[in-house]
C-alpha atoms as a PDB file:
ATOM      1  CA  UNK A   1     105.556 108.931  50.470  1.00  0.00           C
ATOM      2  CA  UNK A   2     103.330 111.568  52.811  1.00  0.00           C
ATOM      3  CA  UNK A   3     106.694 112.049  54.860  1.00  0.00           C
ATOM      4  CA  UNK A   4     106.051 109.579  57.585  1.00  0.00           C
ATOM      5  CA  UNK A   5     108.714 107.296  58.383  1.00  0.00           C
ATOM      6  CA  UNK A   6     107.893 103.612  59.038  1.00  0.00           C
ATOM      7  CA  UNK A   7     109.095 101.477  62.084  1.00  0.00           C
ATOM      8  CA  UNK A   8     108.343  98.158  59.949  1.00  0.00           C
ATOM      9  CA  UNK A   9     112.198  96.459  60.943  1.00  0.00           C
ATOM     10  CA  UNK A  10     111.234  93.716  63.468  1.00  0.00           C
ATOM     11  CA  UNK A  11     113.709  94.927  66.024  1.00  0.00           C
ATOM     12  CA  UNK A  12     112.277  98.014  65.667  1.00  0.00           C
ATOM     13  CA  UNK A  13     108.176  97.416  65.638  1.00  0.00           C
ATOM     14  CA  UNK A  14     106.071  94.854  66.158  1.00  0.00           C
ATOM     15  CA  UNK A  15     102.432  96.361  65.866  1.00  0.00           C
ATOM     16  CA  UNK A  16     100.656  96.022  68.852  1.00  0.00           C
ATOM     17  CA  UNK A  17      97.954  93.723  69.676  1.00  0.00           C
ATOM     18  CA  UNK A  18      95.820  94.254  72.519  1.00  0.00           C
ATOM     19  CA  UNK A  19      94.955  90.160  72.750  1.00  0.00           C
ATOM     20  CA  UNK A  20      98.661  89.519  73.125  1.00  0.00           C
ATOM     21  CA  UNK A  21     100.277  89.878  76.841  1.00  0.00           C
ATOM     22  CA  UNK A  22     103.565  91.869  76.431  1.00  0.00           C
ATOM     23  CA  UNK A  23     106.619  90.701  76.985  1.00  0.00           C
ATOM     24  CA  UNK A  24     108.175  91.405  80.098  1.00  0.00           C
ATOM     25  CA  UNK A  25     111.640  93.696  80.242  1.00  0.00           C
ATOM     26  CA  UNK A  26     113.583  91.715  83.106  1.00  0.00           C
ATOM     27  CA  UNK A  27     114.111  87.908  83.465  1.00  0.00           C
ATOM     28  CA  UNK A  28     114.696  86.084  86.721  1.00  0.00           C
ATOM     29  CA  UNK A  29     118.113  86.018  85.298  1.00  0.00           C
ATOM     30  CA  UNK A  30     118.359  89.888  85.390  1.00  0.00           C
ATOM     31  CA  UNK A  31     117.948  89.891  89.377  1.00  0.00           C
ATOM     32  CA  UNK A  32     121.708  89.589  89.597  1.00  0.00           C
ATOM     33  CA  UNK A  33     122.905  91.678  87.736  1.00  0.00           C
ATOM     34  CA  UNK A  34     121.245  94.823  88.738  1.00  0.00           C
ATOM     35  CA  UNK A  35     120.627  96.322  92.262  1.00  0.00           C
ATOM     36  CA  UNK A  36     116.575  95.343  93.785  1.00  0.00           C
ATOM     37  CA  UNK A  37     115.282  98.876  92.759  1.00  0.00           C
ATOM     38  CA  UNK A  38     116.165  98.453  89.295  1.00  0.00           C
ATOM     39  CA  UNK A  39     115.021  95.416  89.313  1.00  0.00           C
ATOM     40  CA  UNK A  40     111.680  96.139  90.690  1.00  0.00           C
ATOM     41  CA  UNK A  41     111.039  99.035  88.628  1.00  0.00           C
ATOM     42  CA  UNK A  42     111.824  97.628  85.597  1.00  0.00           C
ATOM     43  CA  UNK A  43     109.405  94.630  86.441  1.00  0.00           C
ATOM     44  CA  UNK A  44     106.777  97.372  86.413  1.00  0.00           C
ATOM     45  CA  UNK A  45     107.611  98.345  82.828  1.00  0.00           C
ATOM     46  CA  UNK A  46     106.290  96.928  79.463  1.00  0.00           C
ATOM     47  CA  UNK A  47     107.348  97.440  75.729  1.00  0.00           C
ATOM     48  CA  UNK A  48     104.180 100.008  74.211  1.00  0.00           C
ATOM     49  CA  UNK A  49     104.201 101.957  70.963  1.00  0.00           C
ATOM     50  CA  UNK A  50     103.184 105.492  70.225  1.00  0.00           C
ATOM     51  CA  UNK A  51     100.055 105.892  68.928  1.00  0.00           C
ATOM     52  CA  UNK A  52      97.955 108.847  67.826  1.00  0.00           C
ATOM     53  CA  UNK A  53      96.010 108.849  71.361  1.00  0.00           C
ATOM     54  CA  UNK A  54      99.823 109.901  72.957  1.00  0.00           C
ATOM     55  CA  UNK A  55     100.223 113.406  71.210  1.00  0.00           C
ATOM     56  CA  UNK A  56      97.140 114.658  73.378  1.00  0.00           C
ATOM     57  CA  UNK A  57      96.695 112.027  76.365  1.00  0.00           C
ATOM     58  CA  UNK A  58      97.723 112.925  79.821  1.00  0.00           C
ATOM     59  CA  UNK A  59     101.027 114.891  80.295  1.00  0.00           C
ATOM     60  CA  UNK A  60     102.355 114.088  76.942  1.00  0.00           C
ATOM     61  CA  UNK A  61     105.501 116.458  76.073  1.00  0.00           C
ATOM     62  CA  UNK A  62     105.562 114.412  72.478  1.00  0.00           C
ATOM     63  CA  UNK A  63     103.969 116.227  70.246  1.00  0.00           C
ATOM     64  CA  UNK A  64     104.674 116.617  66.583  1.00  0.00           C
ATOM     65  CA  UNK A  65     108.129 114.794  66.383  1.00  0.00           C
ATOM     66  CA  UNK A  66     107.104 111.385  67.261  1.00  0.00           C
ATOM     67  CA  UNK A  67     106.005 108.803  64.720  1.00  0.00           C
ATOM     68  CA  UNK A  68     103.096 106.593  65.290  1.00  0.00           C
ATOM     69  CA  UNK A  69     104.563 103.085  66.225  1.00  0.00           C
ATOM     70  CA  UNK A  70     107.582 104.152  67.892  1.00  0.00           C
ATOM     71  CA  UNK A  71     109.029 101.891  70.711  1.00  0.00           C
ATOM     72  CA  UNK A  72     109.110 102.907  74.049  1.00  0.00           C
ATOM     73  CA  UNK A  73     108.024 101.835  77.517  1.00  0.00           C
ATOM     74  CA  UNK A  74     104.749 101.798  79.636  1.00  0.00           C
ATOM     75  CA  UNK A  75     103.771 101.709  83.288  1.00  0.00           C
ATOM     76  CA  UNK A  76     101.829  98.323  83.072  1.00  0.00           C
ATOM     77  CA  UNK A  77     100.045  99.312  85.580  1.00  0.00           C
ATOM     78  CA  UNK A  78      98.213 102.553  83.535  1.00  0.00           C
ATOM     79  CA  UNK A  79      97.997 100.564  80.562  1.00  0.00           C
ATOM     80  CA  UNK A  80      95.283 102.394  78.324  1.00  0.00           C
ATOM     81  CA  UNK A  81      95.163 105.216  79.795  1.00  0.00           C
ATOM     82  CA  UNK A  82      97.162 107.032  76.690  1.00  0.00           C
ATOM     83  CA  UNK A  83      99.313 109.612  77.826  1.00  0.00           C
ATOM     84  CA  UNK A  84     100.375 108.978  81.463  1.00  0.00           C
ATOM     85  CA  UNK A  85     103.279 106.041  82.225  1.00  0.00           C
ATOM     86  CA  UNK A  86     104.484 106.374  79.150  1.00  0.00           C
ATOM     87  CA  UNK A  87     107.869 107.205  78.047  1.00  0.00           C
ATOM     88  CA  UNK A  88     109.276 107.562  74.570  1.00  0.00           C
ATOM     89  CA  UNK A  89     113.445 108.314  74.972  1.00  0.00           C
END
């Protein structure tokens, strides 16, 4: 092994495919159970993956401990722009 580790559990990573819409984070169903800011903001959000373009993109604090194809979240609204509305916790 080169010392990588590998997001390959299906809970864990799906690799991305640009054809594919993403799936949304909130349900109509959601609504209720969380107050309207939540709500909206988290209707802004998609599921992403780190990628190699993320270590030097934008404002990027994630460096060298990330591994490529790591969940997180994106803005979908600065979708490819690598770097900037994306959050890795």
């Amino acid at each position: 092994s080169d010392g990588t580790k590998s997001y390959t559990h299906s809970l864990l990573y799906t690799p991305p495919k640009k054809t594919t819409p993403r799936r949304a984070l909130v349900a109509e169903d959601d609504r209720l159970l969380v107050t309207k800011y939540l709500f909206l903001l988290m209707e802004q959000m998609q599921p992403c993956h780190f990628t190699e373009e993320d270590r030097t993109g934008g404002r990027s604090k994630v460096k060298d401990n990330m591994d490529v194809g790591f969940p997180g979240l994106e803005c979908k609204h600065c979708t490819g722009k690598a770097g900037f509305g994306r959050y890795f916790p």
